[in-house]
Protein backbone atom coordinates (compact mmCIF):
# COMPACT_ATOMS: atom_id res chain seq x y z
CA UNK A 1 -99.07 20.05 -81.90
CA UNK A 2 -101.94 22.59 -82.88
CA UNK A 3 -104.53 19.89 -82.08
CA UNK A 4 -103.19 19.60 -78.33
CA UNK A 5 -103.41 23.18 -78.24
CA UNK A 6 -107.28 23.21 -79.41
CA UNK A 7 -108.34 20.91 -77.33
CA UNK A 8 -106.49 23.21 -74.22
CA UNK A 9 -108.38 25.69 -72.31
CA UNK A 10 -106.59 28.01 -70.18
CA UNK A 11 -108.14 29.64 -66.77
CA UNK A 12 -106.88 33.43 -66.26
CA UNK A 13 -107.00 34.13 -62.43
CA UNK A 14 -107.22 37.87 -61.90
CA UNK A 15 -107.88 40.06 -59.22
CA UNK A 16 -107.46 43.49 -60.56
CA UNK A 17 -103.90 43.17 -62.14
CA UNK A 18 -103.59 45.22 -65.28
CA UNK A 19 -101.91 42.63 -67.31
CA UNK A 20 -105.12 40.30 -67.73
CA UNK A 21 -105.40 41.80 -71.27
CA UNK A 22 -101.75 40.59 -72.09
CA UNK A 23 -101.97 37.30 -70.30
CA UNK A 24 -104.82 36.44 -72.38
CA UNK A 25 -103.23 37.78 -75.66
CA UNK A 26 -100.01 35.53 -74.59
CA UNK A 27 -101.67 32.42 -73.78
CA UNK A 28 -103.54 33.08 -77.66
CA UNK A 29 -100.72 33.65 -79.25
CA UNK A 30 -99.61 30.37 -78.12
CA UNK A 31 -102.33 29.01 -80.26
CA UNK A 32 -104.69 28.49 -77.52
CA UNK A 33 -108.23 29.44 -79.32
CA UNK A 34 -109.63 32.57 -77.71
CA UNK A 35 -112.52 30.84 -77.30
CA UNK A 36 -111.04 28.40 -74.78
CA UNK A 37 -109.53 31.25 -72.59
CA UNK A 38 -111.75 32.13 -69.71
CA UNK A 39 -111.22 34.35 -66.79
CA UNK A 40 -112.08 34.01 -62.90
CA UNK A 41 -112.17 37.73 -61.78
CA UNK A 42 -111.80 39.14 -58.59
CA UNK A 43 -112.81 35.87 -56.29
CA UNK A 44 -112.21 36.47 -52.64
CA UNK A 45 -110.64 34.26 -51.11
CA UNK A 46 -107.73 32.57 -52.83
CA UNK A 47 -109.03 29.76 -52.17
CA UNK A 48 -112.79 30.55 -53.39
CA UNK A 49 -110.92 31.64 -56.69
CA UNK A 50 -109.40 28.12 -56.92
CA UNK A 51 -112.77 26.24 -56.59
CA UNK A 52 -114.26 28.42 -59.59
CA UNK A 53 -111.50 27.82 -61.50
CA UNK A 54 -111.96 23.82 -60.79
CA UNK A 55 -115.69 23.78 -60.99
CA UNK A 56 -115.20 25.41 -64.66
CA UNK A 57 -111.95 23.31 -65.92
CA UNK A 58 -114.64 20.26 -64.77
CA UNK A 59 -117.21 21.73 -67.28
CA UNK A 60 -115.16 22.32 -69.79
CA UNK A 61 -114.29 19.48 -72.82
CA UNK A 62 -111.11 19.82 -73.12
CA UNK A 63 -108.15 17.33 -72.50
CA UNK A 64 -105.75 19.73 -70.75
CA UNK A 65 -106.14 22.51 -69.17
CA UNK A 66 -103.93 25.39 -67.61
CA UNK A 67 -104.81 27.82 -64.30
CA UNK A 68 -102.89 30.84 -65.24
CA UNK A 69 -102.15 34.27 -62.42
CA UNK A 70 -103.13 37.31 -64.52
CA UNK A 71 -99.85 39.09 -63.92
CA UNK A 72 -98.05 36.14 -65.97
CA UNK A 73 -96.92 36.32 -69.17
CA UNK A 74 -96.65 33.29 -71.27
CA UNK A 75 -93.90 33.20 -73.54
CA UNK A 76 -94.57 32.60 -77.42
CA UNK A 77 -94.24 28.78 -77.94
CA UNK A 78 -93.76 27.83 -74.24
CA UNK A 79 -97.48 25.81 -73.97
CA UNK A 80 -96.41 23.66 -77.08
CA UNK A 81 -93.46 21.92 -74.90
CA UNK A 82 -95.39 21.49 -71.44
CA UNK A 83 -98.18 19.75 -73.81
CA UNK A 84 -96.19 17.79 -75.26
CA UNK A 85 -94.46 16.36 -72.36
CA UNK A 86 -97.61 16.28 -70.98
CA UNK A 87 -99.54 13.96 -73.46
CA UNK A 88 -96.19 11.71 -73.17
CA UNK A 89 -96.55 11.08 -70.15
């Protein structure tokens, strides 16, 4: 499972919450390489937010990848499931 979680990069939407700092720490505790976390900050409108976070996730080389709200909180081993199901399907 480790390799499906290398090859995931994980988009951190924030506008100003003060969890961004844990949401990232979550999401790499997962096993998600910090360098494959990357943040859209403070995007106005939603919807502007939304095409950044596509335009990157179309740049990036990755064969999954996630659009995370910073004010979530991934829990520990909950990526490794969706993946899986995921690269099932």
């Amino acid at each position: 499972m480790s390799g499906l979680l290398k090859n995931t990069s994980v988009i951190i939407r924030s506008s100003g919450e003060r969890t961004v700092g844990l949401c990232g720490y979550a999401v790499e505790k997962n096993g998600v390489p910090a360098s494959n976390i990357h943040l859209v900050k403070n995007e106005k409108p939603f919807s502007q937010a939304l095409k950044k976070g596509y335009e990157l996730a179309l740049k990036l080389s990755t064969k999954y990848t996630f659009f995370v709200d910073a004010d979530t909180v991934v829990l520990e081993d909950a990526m490794a499931p969706m993946l899986s199901a995921m690269d099932r399907l």
